[in-house]
N, C-alpha and C. Protein backbone atom coordinates (compact mmCIF):
# COMPACT_ATOMS: atom_id res chain seq x y z
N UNK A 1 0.85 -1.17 0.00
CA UNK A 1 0.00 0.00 0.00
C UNK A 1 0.90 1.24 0.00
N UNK A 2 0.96 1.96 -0.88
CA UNK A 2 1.29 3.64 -0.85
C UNK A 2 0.77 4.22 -0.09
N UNK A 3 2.01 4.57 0.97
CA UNK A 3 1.22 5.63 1.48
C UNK A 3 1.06 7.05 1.14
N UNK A 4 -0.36 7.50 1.45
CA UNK A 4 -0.88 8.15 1.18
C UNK A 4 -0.27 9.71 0.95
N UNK A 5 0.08 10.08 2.14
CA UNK A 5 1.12 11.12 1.96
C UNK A 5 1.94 11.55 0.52
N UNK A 6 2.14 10.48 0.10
CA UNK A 6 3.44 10.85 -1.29
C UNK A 6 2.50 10.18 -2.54
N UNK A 7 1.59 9.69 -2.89
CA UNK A 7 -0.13 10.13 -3.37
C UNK A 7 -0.02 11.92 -3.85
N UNK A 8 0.53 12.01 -5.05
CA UNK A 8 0.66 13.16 -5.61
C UNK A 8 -0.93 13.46 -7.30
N UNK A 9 -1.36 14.62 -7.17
CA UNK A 9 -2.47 14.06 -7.99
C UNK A 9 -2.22 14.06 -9.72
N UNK A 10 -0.98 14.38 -9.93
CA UNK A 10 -0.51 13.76 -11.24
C UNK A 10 -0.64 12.61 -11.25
N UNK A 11 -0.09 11.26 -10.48
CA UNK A 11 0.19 10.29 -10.17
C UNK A 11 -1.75 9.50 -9.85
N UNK A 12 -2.06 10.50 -9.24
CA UNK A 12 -4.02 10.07 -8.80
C UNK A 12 -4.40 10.13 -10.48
N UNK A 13 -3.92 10.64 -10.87
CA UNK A 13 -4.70 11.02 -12.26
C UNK A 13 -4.28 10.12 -13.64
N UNK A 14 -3.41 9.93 -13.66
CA UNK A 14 -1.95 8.85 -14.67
C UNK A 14 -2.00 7.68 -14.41
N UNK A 15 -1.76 6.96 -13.01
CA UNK A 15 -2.09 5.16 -12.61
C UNK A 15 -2.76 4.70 -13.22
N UNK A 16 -2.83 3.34 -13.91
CA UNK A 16 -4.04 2.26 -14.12
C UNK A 16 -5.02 2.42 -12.97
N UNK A 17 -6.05 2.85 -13.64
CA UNK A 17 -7.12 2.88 -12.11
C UNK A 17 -6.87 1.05 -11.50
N UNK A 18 -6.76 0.14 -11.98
CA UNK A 18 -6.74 -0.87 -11.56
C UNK A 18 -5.44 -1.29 -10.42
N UNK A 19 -4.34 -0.20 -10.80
CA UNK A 19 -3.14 -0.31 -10.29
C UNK A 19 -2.87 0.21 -8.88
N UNK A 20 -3.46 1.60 -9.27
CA UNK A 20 -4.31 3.06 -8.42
C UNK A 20 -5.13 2.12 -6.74
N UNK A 21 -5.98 1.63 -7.29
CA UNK A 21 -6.95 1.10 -6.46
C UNK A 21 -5.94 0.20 -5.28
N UNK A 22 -5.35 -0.92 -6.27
CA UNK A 22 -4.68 -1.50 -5.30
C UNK A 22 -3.34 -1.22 -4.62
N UNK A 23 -2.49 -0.02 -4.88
CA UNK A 23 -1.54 0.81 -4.38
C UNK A 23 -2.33 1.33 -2.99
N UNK A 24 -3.75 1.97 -2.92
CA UNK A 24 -3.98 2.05 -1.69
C UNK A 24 -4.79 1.68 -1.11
N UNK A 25 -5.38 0.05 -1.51
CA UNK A 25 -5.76 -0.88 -0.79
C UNK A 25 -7.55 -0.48 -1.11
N UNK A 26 -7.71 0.43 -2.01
CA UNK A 26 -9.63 0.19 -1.81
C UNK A 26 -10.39 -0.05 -2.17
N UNK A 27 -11.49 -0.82 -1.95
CA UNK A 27 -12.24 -1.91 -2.70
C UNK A 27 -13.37 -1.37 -3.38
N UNK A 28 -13.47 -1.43 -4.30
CA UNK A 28 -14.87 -1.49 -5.32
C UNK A 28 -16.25 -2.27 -5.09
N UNK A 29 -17.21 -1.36 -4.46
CA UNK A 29 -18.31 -2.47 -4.18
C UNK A 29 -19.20 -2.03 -5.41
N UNK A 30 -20.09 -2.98 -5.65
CA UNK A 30 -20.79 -2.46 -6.77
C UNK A 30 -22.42 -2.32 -6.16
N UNK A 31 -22.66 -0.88 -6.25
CA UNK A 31 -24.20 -0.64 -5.42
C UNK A 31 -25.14 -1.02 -6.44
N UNK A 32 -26.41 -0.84 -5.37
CA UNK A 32 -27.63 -1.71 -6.16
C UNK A 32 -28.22 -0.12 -6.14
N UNK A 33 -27.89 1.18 -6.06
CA UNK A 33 -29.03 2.33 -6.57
C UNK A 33 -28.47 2.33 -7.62
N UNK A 34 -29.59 2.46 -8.65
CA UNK A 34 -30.12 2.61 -10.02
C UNK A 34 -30.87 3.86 -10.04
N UNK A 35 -29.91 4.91 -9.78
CA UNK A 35 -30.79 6.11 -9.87
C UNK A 35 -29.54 7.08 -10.41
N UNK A 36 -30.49 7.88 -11.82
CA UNK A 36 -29.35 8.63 -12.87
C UNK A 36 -28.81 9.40 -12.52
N UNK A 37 -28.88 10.16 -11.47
CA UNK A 37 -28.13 11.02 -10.16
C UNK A 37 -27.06 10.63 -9.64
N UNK A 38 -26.88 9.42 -9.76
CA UNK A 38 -26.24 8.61 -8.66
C UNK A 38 -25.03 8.35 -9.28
N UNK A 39 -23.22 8.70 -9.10
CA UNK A 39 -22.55 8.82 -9.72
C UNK A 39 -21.49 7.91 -9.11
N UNK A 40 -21.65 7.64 -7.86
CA UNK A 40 -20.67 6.58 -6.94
C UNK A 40 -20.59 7.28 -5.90
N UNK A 41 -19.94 6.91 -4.52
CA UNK A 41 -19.86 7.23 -3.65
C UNK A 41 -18.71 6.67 -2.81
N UNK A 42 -17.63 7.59 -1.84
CA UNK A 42 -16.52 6.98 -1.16
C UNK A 42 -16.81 6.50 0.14
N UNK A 43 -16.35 5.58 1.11
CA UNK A 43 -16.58 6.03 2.56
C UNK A 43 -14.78 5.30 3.56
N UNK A 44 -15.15 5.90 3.65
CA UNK A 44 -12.99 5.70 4.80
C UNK A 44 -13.43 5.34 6.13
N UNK A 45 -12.97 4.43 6.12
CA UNK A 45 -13.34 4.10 7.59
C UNK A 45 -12.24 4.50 8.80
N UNK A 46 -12.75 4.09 9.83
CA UNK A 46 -11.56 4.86 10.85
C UNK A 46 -10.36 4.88 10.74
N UNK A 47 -9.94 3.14 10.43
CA UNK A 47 -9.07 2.42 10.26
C UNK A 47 -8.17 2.54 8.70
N UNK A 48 -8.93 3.67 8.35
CA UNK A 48 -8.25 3.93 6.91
C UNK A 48 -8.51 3.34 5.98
N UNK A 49 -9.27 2.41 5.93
CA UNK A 49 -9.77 1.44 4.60
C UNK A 49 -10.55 2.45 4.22
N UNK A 50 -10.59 1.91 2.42
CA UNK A 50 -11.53 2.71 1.33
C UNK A 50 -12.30 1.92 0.59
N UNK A 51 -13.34 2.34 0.33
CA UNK A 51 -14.24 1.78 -0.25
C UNK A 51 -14.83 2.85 -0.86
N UNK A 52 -14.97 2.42 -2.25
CA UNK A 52 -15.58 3.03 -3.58
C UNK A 52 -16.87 1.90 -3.95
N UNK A 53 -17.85 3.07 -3.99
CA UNK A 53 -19.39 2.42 -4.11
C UNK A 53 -19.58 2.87 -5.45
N UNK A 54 -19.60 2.03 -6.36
CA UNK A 54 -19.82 1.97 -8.19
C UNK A 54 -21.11 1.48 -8.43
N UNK A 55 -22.02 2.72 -9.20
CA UNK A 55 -22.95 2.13 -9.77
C UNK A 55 -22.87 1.44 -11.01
N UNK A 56 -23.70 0.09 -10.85
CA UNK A 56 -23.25 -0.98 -11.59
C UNK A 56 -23.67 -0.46 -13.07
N UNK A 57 -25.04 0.25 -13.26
CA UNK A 57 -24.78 0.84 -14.79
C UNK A 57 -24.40 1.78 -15.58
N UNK A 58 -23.28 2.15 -14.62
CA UNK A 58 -22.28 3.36 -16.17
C UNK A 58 -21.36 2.44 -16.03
N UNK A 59 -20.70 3.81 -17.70
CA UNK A 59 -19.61 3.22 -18.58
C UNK A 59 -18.43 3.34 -17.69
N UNK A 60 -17.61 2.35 -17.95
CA UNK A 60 -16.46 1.91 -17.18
C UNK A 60 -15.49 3.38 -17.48
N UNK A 61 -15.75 4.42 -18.46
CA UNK A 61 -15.04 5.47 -19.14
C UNK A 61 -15.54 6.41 -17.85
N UNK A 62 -16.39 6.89 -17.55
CA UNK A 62 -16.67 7.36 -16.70
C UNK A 62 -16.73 7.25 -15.22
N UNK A 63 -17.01 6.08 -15.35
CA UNK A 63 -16.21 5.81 -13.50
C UNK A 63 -15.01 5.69 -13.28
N UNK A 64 -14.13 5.51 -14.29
CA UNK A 64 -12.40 5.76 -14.20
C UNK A 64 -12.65 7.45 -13.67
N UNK A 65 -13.26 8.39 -14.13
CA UNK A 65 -12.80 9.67 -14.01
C UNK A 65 -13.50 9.83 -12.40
N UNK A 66 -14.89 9.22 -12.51
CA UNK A 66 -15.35 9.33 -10.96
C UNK A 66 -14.69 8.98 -9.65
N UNK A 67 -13.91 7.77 -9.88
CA UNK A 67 -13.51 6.85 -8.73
C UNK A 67 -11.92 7.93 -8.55
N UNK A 68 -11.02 8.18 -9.72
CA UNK A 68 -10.07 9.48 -9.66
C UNK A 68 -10.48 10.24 -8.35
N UNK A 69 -11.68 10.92 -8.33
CA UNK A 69 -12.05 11.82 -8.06
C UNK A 69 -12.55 11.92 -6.73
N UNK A 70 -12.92 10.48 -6.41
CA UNK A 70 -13.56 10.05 -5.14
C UNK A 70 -12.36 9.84 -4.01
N UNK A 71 -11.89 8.98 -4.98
CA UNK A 71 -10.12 9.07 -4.37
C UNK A 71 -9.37 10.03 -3.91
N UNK A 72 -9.43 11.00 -4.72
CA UNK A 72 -8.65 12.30 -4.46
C UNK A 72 -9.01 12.91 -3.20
N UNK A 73 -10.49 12.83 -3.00
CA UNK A 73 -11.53 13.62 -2.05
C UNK A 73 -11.06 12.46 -0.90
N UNK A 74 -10.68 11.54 -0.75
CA UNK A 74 -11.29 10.75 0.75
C UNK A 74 -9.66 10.84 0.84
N UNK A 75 -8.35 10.75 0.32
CA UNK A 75 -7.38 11.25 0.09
C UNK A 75 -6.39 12.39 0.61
N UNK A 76 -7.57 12.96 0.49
CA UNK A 76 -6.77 14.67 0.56
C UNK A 76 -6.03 15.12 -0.46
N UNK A 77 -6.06 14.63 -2.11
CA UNK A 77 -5.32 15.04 -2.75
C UNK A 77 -6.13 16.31 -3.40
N UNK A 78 -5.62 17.17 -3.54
CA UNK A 78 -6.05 18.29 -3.96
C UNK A 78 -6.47 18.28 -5.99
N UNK A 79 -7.44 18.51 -6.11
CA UNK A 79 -8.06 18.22 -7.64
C UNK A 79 -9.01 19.25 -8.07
N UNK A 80 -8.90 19.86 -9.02
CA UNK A 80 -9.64 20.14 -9.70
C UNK A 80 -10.90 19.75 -9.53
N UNK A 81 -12.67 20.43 -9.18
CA UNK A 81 -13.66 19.63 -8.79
C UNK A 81 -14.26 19.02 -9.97
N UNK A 82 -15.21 18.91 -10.15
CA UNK A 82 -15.62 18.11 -11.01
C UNK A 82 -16.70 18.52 -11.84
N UNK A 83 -17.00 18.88 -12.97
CA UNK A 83 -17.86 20.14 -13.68
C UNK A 83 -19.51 19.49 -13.20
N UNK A 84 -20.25 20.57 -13.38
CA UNK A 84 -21.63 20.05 -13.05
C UNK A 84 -21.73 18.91 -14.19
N UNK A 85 -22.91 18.11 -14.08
CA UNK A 85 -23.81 17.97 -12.70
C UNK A 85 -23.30 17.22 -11.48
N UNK A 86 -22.08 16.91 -11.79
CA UNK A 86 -21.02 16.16 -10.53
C UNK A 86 -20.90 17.17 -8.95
N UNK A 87 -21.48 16.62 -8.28
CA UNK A 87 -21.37 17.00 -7.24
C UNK A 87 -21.01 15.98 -6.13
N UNK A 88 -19.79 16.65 -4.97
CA UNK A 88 -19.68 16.00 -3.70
C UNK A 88 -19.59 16.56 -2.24
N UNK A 89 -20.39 15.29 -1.30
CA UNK A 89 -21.43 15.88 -0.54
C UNK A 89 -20.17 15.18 0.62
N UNK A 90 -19.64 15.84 1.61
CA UNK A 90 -19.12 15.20 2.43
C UNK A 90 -19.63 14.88 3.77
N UNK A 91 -19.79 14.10 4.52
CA UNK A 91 -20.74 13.71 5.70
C UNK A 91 -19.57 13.23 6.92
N UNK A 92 -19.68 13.97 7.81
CA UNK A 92 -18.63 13.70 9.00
C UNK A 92 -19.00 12.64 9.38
N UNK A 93 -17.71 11.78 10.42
CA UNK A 93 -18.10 10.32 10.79
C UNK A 93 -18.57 10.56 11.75
């Protein structure tokens, strides 16, 4: 696992998302909302695990840029946000 710290967002942005994911350990669940709003969602647990919530029907082209992005945010890597209608909602633990 990379740690996070040296997680630069050239590097968040350039990785094989497949490579990306498992450099810092976080798992892909695939959610059951089916709602066109619904773009994915991160959650970090205390313990530092990550989990990326993928809705199961978009294009794999677009959740590469989402999960980037989700990453960056649970991260702390600093990014560029994300043009409408992308929005993120952060919820304290």
């Amino acid at each position: 696992m990379t740690l996070v710290a040296t997680l630069t967002a050239a590097h968040l942005l350039s990785a094989p998302l497949p490579d990306l994911l498992a450099e810092v350990g976080a798992q892909v669940i695939f959610s059951s909302i089916h709602d066109e709003v619904f773009f994915g969602a991160v959650t970090k647990c205390r313990d530092g695990r990550i989990a990326l919530h993928r809705p199961a029907d978009r294009p794999d082209w677009e959740w590469d840029a989402i999960a980037r992005s989700l990453l960056g945010s649970a991260l702390d890597v600093p990014l560029t946000p994300l043009p409408v209608p992308f929005i993120s909602v952060t919820v304290p633990a």
